[in-house]
PDB file of N, CA and C in Angstrom:
ATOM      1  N   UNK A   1      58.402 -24.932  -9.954  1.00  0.00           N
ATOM      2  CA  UNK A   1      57.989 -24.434  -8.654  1.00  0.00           C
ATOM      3  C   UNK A   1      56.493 -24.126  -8.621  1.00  0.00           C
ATOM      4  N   UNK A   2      55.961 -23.655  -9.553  1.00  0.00           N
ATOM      5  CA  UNK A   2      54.347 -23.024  -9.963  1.00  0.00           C
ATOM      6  C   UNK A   2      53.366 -24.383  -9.318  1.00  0.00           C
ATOM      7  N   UNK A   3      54.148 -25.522  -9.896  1.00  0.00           N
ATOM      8  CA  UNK A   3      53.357 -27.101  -9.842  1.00  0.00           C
ATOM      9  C   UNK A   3      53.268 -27.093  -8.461  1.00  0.00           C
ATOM     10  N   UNK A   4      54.346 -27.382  -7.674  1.00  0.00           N
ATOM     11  CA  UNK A   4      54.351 -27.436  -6.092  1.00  0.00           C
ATOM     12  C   UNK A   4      53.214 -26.643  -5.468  1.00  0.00           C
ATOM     13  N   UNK A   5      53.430 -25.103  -5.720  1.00  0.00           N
ATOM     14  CA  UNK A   5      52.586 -24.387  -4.683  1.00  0.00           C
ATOM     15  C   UNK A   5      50.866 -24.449  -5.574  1.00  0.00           C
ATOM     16  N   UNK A   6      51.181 -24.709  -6.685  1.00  0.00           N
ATOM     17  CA  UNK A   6      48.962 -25.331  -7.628  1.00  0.00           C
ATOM     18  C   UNK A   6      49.096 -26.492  -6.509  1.00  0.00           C
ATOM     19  N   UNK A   7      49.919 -27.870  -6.564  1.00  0.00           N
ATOM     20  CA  UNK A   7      49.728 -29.003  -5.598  1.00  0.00           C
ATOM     21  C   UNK A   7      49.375 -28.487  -3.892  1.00  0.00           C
ATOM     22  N   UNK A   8      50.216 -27.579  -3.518  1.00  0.00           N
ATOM     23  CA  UNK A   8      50.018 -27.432  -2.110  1.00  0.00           C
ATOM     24  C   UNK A   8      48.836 -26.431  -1.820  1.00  0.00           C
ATOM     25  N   UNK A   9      48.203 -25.786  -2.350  1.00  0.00           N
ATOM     26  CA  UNK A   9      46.672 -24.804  -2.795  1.00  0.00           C
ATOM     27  C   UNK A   9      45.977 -26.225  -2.697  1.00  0.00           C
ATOM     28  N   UNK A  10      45.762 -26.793  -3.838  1.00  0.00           N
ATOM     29  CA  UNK A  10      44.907 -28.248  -4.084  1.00  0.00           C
ATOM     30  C   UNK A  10      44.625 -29.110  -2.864  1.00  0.00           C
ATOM     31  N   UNK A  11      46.187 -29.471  -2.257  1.00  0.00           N
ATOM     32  CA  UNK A  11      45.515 -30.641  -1.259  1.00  0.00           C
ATOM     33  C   UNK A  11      45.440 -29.919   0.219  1.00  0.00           C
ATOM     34  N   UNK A  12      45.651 -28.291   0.609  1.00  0.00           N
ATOM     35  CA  UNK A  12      45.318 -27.588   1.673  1.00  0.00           C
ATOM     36  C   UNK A  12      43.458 -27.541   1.484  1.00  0.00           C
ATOM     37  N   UNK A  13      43.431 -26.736  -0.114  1.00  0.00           N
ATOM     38  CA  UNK A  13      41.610 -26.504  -0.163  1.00  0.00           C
ATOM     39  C   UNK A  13      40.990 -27.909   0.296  1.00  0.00           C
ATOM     40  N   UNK A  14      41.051 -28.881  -0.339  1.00  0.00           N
ATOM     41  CA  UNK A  14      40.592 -29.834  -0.078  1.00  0.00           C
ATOM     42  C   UNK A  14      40.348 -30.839   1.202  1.00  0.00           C
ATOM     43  N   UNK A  15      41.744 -29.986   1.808  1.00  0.00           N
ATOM     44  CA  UNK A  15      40.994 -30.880   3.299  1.00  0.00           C
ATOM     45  C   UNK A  15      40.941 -29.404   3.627  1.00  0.00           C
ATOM     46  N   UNK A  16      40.640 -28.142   3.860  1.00  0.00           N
ATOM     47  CA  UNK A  16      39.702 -27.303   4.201  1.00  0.00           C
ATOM     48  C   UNK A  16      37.988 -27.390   3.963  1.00  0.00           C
ATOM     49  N   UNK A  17      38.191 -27.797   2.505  1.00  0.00           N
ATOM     50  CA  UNK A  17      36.354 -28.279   2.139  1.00  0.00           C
ATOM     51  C   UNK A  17      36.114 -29.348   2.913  1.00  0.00           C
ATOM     52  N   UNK A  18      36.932 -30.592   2.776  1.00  0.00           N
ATOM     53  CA  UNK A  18      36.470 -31.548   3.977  1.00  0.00           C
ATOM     54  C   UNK A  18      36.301 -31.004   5.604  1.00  0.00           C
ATOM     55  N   UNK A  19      36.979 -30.321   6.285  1.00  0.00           N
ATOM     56  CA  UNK A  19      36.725 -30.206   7.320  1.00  0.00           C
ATOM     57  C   UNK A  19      35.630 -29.048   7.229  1.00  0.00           C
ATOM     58  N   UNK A  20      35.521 -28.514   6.472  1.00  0.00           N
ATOM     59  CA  UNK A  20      34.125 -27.651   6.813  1.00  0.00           C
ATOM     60  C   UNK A  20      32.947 -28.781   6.499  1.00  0.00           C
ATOM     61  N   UNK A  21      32.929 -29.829   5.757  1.00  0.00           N
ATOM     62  CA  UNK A  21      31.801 -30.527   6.310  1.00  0.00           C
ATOM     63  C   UNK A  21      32.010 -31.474   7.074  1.00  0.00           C
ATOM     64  N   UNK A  22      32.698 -32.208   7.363  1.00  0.00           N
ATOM     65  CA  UNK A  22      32.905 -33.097   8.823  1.00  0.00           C
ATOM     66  C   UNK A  22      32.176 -31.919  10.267  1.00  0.00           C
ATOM     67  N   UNK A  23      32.951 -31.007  10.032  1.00  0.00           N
ATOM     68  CA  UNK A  23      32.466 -29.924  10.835  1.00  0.00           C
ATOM     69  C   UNK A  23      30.840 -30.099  11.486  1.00  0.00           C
ATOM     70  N   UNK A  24      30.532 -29.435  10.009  1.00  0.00           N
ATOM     71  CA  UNK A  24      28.945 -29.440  10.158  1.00  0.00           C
ATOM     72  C   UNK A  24      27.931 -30.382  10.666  1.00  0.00           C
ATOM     73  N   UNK A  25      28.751 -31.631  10.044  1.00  0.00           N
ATOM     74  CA  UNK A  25      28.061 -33.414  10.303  1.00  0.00           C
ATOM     75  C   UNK A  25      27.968 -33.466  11.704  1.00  0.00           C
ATOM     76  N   UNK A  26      28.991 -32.769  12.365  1.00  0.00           N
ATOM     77  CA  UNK A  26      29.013 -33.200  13.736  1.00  0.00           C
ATOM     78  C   UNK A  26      28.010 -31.979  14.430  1.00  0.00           C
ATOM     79  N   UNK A  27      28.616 -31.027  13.667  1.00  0.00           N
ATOM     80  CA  UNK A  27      27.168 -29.962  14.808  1.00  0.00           C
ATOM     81  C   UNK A  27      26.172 -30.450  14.176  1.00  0.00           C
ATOM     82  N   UNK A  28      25.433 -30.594  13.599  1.00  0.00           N
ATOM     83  CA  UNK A  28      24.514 -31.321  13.126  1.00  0.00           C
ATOM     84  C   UNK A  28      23.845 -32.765  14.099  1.00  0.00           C
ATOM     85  N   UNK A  29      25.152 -33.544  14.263  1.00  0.00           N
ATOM     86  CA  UNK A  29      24.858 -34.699  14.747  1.00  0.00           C
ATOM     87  C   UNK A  29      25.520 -34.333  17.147  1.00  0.00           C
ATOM     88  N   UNK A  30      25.648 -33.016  17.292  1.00  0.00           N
ATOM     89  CA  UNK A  30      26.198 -32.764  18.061  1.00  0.00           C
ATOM     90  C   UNK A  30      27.384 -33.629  18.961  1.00  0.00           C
ATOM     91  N   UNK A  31      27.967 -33.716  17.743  1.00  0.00           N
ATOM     92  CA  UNK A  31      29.532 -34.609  18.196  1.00  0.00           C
ATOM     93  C   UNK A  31      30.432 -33.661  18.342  1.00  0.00           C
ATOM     94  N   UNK A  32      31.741 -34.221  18.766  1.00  0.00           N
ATOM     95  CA  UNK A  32      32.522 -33.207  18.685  1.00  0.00           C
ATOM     96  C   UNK A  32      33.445 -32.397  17.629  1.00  0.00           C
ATOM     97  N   UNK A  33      33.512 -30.740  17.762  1.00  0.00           N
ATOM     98  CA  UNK A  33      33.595 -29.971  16.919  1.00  0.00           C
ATOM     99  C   UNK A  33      35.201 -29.949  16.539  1.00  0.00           C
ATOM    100  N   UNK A  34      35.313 -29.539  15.323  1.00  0.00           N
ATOM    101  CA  UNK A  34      36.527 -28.602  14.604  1.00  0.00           C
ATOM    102  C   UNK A  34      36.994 -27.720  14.841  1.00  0.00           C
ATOM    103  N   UNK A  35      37.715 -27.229  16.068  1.00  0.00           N
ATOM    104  CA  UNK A  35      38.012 -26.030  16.749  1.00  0.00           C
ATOM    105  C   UNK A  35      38.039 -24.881  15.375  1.00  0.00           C
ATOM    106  N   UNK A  36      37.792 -23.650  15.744  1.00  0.00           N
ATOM    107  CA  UNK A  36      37.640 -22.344  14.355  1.00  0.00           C
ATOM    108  C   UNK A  36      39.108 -22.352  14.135  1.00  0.00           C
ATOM    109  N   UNK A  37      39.732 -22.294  15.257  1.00  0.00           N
ATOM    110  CA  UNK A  37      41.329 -21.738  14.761  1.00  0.00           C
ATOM    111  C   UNK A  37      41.423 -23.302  13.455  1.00  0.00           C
ATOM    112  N   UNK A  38      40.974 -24.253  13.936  1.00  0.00           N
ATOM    113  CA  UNK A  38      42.040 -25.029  12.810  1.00  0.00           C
ATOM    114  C   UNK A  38      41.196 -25.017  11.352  1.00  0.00           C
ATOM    115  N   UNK A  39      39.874 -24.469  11.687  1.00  0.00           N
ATOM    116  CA  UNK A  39      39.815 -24.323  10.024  1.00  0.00           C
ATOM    117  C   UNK A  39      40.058 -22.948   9.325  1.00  0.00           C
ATOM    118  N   UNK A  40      40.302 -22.306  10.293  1.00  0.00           N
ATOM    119  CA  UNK A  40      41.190 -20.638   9.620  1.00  0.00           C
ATOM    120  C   UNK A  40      42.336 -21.007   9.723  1.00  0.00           C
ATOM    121  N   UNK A  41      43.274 -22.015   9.933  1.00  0.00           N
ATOM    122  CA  UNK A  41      44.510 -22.532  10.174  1.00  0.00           C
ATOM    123  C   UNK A  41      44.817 -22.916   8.567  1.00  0.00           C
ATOM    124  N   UNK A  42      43.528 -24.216   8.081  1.00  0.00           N
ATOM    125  CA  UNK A  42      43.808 -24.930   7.003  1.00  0.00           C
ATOM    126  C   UNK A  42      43.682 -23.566   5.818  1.00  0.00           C
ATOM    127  N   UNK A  43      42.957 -22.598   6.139  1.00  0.00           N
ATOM    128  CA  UNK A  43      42.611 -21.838   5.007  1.00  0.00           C
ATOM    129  C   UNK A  43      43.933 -20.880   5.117  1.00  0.00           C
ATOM    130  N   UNK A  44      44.726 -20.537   5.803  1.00  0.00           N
ATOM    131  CA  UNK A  44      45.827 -19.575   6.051  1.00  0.00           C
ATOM    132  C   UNK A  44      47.051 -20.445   5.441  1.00  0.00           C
ATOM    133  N   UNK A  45      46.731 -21.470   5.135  1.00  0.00           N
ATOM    134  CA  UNK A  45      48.170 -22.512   4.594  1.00  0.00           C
ATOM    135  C   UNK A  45      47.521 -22.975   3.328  1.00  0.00           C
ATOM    136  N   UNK A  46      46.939 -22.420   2.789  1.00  0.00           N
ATOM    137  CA  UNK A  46      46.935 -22.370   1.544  1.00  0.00           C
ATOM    138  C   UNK A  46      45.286 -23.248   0.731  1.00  0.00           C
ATOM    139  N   UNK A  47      44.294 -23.244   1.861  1.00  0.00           N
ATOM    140  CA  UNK A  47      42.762 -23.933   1.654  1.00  0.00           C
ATOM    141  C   UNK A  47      41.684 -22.661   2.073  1.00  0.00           C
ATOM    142  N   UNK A  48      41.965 -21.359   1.439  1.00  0.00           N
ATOM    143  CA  UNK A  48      40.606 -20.522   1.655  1.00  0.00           C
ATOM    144  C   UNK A  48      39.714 -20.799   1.137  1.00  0.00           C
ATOM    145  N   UNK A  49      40.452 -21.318  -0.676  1.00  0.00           N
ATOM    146  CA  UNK A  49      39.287 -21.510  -1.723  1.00  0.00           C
ATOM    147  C   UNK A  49      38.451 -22.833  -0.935  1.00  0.00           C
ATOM    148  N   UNK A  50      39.173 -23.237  -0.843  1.00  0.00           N
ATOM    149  CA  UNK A  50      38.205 -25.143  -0.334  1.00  0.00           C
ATOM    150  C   UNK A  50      37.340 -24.635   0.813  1.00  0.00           C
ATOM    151  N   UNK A  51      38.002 -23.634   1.861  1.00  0.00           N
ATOM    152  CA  UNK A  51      36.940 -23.384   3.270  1.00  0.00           C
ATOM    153  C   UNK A  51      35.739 -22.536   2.710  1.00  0.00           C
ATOM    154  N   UNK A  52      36.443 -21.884   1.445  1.00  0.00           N
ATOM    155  CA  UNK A  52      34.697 -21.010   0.937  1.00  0.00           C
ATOM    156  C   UNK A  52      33.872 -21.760   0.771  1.00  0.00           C
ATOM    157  N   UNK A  53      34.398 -22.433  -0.144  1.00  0.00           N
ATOM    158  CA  UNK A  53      33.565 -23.652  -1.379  1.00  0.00           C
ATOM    159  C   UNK A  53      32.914 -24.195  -0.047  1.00  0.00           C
ATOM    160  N   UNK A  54      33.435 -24.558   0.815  1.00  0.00           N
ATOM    161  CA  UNK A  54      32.471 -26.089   1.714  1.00  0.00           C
ATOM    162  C   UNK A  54      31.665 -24.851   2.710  1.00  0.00           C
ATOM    163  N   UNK A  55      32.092 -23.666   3.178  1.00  0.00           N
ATOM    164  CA  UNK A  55      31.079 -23.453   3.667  1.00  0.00           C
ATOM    165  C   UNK A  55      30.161 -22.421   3.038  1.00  0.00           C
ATOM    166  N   UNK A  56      29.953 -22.367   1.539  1.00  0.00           N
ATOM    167  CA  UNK A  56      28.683 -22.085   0.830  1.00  0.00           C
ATOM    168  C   UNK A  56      28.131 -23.448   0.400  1.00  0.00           C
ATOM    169  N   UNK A  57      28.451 -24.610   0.076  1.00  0.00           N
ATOM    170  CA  UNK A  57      27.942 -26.005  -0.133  1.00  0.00           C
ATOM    171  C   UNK A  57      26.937 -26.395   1.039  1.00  0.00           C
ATOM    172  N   UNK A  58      28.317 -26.651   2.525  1.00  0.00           N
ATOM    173  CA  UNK A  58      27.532 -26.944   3.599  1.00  0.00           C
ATOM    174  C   UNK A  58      26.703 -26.138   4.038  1.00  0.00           C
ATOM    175  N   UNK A  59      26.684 -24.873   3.599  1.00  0.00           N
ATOM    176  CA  UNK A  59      25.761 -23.749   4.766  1.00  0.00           C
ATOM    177  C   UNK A  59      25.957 -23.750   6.041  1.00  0.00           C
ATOM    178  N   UNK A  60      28.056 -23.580   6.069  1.00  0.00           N
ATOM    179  CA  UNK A  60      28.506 -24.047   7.273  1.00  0.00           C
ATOM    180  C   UNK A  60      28.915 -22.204   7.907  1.00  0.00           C
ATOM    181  N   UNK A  61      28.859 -21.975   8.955  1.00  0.00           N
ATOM    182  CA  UNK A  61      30.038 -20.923   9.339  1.00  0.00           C
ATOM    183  C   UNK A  61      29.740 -19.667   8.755  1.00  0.00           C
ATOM    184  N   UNK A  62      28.430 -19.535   7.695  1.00  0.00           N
ATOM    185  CA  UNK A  62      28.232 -18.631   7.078  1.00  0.00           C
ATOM    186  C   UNK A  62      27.381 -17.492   7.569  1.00  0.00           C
ATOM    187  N   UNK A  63      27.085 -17.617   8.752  1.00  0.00           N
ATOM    188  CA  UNK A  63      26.578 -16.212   9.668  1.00  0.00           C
ATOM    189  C   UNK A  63      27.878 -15.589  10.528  1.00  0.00           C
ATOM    190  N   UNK A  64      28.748 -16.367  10.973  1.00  0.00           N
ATOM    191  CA  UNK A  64      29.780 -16.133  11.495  1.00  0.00           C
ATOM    192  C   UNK A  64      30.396 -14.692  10.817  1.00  0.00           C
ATOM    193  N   UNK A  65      30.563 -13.542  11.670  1.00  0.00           N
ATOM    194  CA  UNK A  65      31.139 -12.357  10.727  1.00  0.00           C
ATOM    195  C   UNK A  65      32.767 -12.762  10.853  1.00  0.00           C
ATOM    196  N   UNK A  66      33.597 -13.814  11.349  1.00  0.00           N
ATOM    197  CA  UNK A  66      34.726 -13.643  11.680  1.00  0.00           C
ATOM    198  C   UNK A  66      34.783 -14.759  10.340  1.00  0.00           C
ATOM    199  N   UNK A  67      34.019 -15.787   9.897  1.00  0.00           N
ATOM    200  CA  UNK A  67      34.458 -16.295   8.842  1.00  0.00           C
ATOM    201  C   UNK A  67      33.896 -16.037   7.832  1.00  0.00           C
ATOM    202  N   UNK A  68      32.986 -14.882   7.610  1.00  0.00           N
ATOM    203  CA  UNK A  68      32.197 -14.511   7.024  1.00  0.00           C
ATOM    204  C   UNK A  68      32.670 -13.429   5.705  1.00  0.00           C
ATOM    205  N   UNK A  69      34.021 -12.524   7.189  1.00  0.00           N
ATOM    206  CA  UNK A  69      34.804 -11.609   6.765  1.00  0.00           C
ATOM    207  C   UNK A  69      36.356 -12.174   6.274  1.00  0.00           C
ATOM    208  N   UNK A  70      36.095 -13.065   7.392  1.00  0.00           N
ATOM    209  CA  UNK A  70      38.226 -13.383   7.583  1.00  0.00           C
ATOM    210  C   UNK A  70      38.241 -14.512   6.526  1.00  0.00           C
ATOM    211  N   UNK A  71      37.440 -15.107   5.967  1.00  0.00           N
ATOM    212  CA  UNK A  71      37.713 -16.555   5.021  1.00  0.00           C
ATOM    213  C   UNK A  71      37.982 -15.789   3.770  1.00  0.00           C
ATOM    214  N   UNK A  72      37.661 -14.804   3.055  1.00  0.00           N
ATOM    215  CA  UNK A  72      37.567 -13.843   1.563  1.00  0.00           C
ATOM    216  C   UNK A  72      38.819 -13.183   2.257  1.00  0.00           C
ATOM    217  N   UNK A  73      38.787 -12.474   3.156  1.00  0.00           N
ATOM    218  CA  UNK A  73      40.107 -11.831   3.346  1.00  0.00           C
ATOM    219  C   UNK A  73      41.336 -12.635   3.545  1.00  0.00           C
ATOM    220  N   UNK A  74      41.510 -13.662   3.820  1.00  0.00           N
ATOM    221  CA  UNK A  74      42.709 -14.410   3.792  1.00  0.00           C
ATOM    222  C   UNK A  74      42.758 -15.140   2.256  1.00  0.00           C
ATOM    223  N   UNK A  75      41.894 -15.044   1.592  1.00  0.00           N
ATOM    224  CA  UNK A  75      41.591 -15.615  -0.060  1.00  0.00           C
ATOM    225  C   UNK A  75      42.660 -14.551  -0.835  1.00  0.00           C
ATOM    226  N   UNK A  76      42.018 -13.424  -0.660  1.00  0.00           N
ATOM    227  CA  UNK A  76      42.724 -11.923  -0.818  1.00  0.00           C
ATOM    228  C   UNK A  76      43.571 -11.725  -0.955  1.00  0.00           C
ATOM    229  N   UNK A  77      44.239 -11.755   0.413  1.00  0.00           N
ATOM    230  CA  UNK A  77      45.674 -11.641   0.805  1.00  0.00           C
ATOM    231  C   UNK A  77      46.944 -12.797   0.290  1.00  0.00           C
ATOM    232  N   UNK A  78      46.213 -14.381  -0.095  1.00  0.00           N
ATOM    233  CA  UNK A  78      47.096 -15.185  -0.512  1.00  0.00           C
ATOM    234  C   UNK A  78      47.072 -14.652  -1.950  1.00  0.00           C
ATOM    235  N   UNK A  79      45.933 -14.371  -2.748  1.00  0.00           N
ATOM    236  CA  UNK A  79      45.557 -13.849  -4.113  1.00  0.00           C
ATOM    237  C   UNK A  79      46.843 -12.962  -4.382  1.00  0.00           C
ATOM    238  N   UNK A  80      47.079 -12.049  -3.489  1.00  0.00           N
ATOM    239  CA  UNK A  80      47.742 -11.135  -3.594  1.00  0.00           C
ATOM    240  C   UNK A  80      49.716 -11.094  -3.350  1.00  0.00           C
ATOM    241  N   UNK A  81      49.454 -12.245  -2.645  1.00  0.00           N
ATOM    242  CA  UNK A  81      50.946 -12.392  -2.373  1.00  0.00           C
ATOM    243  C   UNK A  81      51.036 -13.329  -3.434  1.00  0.00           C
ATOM    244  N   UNK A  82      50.316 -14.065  -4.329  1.00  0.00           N
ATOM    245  CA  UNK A  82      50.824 -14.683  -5.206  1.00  0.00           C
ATOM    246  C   UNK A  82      51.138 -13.948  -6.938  1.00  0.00           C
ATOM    247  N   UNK A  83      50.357 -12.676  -6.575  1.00  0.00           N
ATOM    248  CA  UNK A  83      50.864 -12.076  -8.106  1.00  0.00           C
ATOM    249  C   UNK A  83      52.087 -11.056  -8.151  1.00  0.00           C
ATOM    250  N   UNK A  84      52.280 -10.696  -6.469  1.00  0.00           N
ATOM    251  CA  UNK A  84      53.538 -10.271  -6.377  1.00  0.00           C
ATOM    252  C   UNK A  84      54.652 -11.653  -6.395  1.00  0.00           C
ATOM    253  N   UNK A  85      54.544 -12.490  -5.909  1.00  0.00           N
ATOM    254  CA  UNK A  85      55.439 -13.720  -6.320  1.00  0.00           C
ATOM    255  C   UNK A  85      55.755 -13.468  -7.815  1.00  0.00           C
ATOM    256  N   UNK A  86      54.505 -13.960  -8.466  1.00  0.00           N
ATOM    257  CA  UNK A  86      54.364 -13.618  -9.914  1.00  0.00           C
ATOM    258  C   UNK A  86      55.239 -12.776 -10.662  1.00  0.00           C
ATOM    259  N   UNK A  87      54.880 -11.488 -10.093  1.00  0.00           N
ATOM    260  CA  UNK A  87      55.258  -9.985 -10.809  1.00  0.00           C
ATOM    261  C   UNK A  87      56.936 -10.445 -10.265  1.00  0.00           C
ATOM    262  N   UNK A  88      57.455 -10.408  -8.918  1.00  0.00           N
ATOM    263  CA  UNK A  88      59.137 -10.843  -8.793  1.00  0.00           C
ATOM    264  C   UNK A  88      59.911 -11.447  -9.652  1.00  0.00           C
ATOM    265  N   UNK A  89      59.061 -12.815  -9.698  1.00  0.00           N
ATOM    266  CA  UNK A  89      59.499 -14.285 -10.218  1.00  0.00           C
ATOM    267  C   UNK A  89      60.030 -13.446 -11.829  1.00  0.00           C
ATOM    268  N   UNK A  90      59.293 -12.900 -12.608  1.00  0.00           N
ATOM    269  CA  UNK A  90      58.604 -12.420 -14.111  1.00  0.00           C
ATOM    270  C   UNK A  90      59.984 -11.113 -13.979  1.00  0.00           C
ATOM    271  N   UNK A  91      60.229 -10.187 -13.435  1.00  0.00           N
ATOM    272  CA  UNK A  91      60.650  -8.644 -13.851  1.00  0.00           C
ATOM    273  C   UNK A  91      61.864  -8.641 -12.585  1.00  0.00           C
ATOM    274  N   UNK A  92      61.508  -9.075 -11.368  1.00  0.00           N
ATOM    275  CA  UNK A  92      62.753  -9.005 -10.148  1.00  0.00           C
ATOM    276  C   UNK A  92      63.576  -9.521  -9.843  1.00  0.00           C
ATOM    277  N   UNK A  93      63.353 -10.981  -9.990  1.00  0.00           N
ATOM    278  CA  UNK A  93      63.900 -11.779  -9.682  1.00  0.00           C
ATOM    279  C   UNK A  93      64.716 -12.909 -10.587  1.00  0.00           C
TER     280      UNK A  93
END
C-alpha cells in the first residue's frame, strides 16, 4: 500500500510542478491561465511538494500570501495525516 500512495504523491507533484510552469509560460507569454483553484486542487491530492518545488524554480505564485501560506500548509497537513496513517498502520491498526 506505502508504493501506491509514494506513486500517487510522485505523479500528483509532478504534474503540480508542471502546471506551475505552463502557468507561468503563459502569464509570461499572456495566454491563457491555470485557474488557482486547480493548482491548489493538484497540490490538495497529493502535489504540494511539486507546486512548491515549481513555484520556487519558476518564481511562480510566490508573492501570492494565499499560496505563499496555503501551499506549506497543505504540505503540513498531508505531512501530518501521513504519520498518523503511519503511527495507525504500525500500533492501531
Amino acid at each position: 500500500m506505502t508504493t501506491y500512495i509514494l506513486l500517487w504523491v510522485l505523479v500528483w507533484s509532478i504534474l503540480a510542478f508542471a502546471l506551475m510552469g505552463v502557468d507561468k509560460w503563459r502569464a509570461a507569454s499572456h495566454g491563457w491561465r491555470i485557474p488557482e483553484k486547480t493548482l491548489f486542487l493538484t497540490a490538495a491530492l497529493g502535489g504540494s511538494l511539486g507546486a512548491i518545488l515549481g513555484m520556487q524554480l519558476f518564481r511562480h505564485k510566490t508573492m501570492h500570501w494565499s499560496f505563499k501560506l496555503g501551499m506549506p500548509a497543505i504540505l503540513a497537513v498531508q505531512v501530518l495525516l501521513a504519520l498518523a496513517l503511519s503511527w495507525w498502520t504500525a500500533f492501531g491498526g
